[in-house]
PDB file of N, CA and C in Angstrom:
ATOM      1  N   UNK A   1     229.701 -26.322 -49.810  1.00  0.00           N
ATOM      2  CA  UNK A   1     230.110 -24.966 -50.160  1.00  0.00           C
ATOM      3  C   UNK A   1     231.428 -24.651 -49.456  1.00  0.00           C
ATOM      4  N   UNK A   2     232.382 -24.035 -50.190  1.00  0.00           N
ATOM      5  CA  UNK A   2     233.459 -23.429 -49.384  1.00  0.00           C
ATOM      6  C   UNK A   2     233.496 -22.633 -48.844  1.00  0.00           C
ATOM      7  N   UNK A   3     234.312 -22.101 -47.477  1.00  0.00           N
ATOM      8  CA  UNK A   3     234.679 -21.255 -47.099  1.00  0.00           C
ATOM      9  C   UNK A   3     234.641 -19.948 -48.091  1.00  0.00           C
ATOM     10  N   UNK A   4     233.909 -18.387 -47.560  1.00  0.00           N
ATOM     11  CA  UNK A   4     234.719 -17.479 -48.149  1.00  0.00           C
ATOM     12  C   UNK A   4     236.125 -17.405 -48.022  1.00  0.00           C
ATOM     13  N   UNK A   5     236.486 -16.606 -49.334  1.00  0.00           N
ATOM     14  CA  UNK A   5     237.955 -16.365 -49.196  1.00  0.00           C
ATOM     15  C   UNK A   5     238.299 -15.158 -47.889  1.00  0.00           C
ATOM     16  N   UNK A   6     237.219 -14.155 -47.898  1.00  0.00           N
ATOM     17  CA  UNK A   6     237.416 -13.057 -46.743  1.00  0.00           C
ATOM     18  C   UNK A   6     236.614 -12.770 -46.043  1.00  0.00           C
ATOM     19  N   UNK A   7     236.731 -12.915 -44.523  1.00  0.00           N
ATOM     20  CA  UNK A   7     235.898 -12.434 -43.723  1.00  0.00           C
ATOM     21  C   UNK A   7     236.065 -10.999 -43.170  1.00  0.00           C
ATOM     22  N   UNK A   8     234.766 -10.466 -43.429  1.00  0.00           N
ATOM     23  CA  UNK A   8     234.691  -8.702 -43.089  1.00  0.00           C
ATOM     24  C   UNK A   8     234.517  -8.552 -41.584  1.00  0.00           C
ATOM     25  N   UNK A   9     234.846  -8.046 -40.409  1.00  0.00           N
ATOM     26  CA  UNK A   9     233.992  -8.358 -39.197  1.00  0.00           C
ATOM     27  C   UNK A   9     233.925  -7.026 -38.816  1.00  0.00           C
ATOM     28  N   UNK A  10     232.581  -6.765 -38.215  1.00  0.00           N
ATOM     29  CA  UNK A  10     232.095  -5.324 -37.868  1.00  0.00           C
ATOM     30  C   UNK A  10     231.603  -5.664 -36.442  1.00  0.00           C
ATOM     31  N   UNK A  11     232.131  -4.317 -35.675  1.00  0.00           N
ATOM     32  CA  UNK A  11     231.355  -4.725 -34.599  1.00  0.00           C
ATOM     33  C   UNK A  11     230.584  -3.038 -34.699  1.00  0.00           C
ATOM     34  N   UNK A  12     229.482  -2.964 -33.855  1.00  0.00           N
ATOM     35  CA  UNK A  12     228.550  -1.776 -34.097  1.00  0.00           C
ATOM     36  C   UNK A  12     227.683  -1.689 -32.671  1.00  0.00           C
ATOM     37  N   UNK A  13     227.756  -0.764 -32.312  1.00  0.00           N
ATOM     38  CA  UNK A  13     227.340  -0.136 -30.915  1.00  0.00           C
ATOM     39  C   UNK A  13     226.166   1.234 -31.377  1.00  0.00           C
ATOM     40  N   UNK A  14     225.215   0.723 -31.061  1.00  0.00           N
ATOM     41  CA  UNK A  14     224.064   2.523 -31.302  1.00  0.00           C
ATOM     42  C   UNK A  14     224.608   3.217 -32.924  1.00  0.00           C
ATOM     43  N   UNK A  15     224.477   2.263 -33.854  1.00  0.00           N
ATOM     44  CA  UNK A  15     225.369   2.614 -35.238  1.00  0.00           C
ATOM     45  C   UNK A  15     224.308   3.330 -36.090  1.00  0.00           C
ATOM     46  N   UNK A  16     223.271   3.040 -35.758  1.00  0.00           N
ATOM     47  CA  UNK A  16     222.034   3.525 -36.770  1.00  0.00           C
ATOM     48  C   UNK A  16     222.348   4.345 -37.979  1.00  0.00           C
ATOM     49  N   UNK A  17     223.226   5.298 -37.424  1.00  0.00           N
ATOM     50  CA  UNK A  17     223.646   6.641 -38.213  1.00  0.00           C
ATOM     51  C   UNK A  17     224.062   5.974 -39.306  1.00  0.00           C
ATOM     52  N   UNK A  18     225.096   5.216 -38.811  1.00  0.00           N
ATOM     53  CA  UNK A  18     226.426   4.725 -40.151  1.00  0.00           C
ATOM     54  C   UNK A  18     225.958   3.520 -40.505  1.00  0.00           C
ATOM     55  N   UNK A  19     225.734   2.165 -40.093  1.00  0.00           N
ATOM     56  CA  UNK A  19     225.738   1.206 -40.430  1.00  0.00           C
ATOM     57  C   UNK A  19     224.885   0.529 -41.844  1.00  0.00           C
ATOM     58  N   UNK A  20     224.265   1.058 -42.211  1.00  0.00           N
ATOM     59  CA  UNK A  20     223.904   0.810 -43.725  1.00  0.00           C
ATOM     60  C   UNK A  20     224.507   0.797 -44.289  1.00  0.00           C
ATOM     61  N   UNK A  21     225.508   2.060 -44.678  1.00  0.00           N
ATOM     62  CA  UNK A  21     225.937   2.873 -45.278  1.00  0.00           C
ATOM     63  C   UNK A  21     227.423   2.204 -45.292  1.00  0.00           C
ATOM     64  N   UNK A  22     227.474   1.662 -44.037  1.00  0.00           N
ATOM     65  CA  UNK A  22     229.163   0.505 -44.149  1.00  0.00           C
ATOM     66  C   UNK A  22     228.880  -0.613 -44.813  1.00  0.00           C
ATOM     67  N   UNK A  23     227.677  -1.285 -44.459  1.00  0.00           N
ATOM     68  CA  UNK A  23     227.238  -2.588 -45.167  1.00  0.00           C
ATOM     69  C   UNK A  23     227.140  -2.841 -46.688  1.00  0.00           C
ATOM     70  N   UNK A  24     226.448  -1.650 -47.029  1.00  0.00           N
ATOM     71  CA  UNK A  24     226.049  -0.961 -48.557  1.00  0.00           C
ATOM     72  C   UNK A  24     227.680  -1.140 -49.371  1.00  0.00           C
ATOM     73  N   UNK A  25     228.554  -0.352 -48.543  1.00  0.00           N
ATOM     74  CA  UNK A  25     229.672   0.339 -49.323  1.00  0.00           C
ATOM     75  C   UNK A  25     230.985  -1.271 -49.246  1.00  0.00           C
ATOM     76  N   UNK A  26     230.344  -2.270 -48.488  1.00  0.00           N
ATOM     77  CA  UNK A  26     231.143  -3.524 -48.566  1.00  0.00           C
ATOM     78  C   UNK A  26     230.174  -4.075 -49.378  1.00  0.00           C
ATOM     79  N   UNK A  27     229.329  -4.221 -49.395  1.00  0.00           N
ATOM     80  CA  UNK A  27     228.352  -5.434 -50.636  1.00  0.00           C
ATOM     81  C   UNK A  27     228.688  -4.752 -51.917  1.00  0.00           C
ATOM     82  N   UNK A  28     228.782  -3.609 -52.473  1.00  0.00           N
ATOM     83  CA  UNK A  28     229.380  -2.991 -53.377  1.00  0.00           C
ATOM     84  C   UNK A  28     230.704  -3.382 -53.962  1.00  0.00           C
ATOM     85  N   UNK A  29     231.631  -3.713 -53.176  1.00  0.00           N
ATOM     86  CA  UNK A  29     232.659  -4.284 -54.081  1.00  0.00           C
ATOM     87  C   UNK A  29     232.870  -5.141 -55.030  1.00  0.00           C
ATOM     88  N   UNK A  30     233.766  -4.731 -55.949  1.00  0.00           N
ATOM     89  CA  UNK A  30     233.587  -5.626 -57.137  1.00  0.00           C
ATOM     90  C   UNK A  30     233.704  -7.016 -56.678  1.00  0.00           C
ATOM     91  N   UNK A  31     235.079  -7.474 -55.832  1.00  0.00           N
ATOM     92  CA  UNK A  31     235.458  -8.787 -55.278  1.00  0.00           C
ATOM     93  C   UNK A  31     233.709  -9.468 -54.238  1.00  0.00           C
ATOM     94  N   UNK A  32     233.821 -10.461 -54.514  1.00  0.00           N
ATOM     95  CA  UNK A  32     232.432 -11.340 -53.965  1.00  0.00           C
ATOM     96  C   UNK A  32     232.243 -12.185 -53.162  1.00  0.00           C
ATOM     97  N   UNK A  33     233.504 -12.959 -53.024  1.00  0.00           N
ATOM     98  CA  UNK A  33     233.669 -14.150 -52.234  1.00  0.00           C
ATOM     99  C   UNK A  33     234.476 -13.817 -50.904  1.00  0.00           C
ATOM    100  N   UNK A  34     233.226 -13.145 -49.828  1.00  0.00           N
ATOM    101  CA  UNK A  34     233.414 -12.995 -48.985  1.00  0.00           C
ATOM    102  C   UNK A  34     232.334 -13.250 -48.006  1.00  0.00           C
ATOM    103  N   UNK A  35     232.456 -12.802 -46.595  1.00  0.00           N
ATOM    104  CA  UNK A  35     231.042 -12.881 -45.649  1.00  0.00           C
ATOM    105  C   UNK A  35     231.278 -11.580 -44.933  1.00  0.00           C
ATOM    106  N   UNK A  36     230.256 -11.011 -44.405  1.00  0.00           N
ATOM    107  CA  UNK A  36     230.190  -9.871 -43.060  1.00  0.00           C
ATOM    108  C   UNK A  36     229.730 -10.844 -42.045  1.00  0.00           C
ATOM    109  N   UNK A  37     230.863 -10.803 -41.248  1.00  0.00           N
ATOM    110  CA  UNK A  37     230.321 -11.210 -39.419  1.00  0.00           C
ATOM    111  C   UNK A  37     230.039  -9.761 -38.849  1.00  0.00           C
ATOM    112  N   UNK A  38     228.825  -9.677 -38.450  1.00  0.00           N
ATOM    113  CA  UNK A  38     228.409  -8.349 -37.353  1.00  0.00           C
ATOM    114  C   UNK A  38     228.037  -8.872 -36.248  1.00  0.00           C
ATOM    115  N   UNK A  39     228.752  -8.007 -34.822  1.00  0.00           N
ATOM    116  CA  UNK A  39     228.355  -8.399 -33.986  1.00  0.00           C
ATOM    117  C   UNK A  39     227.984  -7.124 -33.864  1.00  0.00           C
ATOM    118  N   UNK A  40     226.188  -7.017 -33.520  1.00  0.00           N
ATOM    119  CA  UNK A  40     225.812  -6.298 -32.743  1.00  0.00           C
ATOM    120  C   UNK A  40     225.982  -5.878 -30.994  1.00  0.00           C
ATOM    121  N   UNK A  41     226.804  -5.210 -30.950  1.00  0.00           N
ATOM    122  CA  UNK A  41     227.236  -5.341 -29.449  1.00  0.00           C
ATOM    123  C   UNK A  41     226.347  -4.413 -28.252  1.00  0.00           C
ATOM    124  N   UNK A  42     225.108  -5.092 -28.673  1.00  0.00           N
ATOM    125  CA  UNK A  42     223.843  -4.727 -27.219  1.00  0.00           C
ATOM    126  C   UNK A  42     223.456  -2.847 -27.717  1.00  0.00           C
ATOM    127  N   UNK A  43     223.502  -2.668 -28.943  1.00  0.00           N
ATOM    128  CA  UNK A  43     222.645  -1.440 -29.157  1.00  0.00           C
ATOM    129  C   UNK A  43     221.476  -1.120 -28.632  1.00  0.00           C
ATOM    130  N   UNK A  44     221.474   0.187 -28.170  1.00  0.00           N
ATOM    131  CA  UNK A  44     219.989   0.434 -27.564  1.00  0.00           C
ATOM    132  C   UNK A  44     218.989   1.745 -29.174  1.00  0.00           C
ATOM    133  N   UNK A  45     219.693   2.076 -29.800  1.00  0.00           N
ATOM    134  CA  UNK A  45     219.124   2.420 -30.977  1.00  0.00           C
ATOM    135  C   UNK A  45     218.240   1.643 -32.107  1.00  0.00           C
ATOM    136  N   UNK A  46     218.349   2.111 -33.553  1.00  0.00           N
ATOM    137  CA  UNK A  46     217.657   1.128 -33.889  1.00  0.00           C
ATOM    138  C   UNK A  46     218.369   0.776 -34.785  1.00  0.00           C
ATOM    139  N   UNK A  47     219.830  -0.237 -35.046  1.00  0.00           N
ATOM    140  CA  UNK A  47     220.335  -0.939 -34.823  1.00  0.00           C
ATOM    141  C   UNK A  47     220.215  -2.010 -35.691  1.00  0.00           C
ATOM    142  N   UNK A  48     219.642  -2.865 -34.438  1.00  0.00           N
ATOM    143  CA  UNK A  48     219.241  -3.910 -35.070  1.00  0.00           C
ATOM    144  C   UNK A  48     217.833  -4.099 -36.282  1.00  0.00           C
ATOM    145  N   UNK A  49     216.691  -3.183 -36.124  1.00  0.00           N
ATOM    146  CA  UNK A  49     215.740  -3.118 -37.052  1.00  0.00           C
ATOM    147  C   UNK A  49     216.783  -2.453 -38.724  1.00  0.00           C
ATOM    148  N   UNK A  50     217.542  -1.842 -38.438  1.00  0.00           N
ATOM    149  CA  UNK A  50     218.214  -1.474 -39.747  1.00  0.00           C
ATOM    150  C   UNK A  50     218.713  -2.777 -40.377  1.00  0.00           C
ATOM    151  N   UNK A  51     219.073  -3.487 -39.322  1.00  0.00           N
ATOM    152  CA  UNK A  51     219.943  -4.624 -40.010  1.00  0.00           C
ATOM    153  C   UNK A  51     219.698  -5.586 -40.625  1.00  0.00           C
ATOM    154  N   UNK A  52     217.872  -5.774 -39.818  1.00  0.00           N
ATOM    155  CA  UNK A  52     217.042  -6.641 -40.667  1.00  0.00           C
ATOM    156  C   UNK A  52     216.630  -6.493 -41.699  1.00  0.00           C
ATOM    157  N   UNK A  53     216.811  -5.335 -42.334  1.00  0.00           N
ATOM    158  CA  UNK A  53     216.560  -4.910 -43.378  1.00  0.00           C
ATOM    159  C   UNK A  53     217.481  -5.120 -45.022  1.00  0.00           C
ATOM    160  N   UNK A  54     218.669  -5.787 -43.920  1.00  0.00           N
ATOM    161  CA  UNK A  54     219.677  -5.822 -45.404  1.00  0.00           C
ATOM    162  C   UNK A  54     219.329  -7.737 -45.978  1.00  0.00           C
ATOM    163  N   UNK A  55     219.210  -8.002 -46.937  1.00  0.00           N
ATOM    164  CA  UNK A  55     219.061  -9.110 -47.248  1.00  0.00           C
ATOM    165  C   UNK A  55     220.239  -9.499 -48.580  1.00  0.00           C
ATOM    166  N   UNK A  56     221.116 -10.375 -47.558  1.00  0.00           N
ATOM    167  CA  UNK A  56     222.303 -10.747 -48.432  1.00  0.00           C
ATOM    168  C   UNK A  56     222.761 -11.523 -47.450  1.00  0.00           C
ATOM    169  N   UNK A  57     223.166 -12.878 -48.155  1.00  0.00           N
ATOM    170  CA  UNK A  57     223.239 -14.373 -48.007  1.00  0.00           C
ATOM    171  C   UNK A  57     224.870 -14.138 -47.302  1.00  0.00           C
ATOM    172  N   UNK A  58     225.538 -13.128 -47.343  1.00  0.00           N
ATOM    173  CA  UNK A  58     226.779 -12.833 -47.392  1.00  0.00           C
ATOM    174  C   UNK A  58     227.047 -12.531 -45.813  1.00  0.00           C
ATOM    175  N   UNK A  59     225.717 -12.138 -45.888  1.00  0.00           N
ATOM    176  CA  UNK A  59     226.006 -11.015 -43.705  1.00  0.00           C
ATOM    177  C   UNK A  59     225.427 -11.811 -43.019  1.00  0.00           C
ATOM    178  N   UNK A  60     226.159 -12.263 -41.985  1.00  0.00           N
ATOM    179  CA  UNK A  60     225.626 -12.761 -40.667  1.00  0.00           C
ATOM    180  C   UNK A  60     226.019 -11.806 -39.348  1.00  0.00           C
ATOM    181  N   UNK A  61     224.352 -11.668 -38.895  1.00  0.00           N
ATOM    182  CA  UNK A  61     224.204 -10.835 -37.734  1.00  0.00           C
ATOM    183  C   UNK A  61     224.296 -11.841 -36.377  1.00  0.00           C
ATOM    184  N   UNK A  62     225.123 -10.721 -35.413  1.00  0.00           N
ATOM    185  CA  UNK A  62     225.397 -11.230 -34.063  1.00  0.00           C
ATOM    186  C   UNK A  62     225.149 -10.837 -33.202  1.00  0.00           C
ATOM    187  N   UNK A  63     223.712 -10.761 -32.700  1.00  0.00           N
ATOM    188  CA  UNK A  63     223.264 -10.366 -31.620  1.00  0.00           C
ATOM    189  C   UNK A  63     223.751 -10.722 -30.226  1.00  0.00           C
ATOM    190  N   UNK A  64     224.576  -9.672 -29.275  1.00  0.00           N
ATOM    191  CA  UNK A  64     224.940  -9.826 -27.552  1.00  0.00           C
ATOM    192  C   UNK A  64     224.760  -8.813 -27.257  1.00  0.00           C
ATOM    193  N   UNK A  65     224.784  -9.444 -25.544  1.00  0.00           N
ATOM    194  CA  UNK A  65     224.400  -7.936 -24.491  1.00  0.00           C
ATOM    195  C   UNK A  65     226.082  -7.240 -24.410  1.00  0.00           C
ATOM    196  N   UNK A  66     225.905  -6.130 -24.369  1.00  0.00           N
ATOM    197  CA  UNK A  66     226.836  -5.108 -24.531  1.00  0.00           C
ATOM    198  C   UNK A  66     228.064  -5.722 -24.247  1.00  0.00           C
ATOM    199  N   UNK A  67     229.520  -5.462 -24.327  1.00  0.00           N
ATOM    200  CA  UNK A  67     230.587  -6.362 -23.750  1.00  0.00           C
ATOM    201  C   UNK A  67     231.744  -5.614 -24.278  1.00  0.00           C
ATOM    202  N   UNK A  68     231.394  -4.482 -24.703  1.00  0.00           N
ATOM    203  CA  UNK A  68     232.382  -3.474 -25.491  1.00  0.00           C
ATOM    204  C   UNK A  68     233.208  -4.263 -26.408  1.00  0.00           C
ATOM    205  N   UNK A  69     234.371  -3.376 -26.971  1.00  0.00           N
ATOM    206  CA  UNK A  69     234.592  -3.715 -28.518  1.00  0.00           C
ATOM    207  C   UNK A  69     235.844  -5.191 -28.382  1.00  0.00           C
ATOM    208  N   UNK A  70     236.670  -4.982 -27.654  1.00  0.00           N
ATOM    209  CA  UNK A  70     237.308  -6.254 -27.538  1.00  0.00           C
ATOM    210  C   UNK A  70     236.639  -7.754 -27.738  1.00  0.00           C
ATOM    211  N   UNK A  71     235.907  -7.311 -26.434  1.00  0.00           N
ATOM    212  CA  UNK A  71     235.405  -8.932 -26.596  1.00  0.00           C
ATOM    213  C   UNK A  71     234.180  -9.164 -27.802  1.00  0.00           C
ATOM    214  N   UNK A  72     233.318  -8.239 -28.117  1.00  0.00           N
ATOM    215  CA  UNK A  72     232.818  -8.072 -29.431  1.00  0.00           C
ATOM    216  C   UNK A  72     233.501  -8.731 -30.460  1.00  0.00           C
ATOM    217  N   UNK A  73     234.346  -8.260 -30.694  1.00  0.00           N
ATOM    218  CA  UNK A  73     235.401  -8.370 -31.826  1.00  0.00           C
ATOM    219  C   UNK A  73     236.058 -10.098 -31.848  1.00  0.00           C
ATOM    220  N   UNK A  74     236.375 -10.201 -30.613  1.00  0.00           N
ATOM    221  CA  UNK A  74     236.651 -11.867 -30.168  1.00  0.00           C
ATOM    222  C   UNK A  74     235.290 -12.699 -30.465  1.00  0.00           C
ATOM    223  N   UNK A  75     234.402 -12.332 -30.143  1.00  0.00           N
ATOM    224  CA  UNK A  75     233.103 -13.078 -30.409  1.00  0.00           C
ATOM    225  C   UNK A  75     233.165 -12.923 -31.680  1.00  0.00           C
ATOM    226  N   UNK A  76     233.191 -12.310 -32.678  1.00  0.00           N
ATOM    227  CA  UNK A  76     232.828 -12.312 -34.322  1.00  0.00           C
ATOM    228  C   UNK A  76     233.721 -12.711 -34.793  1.00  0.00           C
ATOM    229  N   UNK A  77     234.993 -13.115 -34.129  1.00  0.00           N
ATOM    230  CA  UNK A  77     236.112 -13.400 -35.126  1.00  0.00           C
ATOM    231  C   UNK A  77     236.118 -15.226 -34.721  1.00  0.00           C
ATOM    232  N   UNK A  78     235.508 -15.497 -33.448  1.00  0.00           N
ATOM    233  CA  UNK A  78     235.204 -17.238 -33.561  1.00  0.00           C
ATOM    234  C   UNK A  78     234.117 -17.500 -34.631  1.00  0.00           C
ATOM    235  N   UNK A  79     233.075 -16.641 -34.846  1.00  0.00           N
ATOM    236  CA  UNK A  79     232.263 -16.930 -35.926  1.00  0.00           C
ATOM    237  C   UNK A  79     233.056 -16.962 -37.322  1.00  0.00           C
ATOM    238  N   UNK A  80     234.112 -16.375 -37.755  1.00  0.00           N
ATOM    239  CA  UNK A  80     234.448 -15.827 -39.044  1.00  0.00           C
ATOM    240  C   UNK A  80     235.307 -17.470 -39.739  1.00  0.00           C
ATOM    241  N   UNK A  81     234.502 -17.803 -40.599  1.00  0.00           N
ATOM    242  CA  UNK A  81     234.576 -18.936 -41.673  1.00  0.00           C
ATOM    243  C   UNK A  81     236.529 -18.664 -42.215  1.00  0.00           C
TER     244      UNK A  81
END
């Protein structure tokens, strides 16, 4: 399989509120050939139970202990295909 053509990368801290609702509104696009790297960056909300909830071959979740958004962001972008 190839590489996506675009990698999305999210990082998300205590997101509960929003984070569906970002995931939702990127799997929605017409364009397809892409991936979501999420790094969950050590949420104490519920977070991560939201996230298990999305099922699409497209998102890969990144569970770490907190490390704020820089290095978050550095961690999901060595993952990003």
């Amino acid at each position: 399989m190839n590489p996506p053509k675009v990698s999305v990368l999210i990082c998300a801290y205590n997101a509960q509120q929003t984070i569906l609702n970002c995931i939702e509104s990127i799997l929605r696009q017409s364009f397809s050939d892409f991936e979501i790297v999420l790094v969950n960056d050590g949420s104490t909300d519920l977070t991560s139970q939201i996230l298990s909830t999305v099922n699409d071959e497209r998102l890969r979740v990144f569970e770490v202990s907190h490390r704020g958004i820089p290095k978050a962001l550095n961690y999901g972008l060595n993952h990003c295909e």
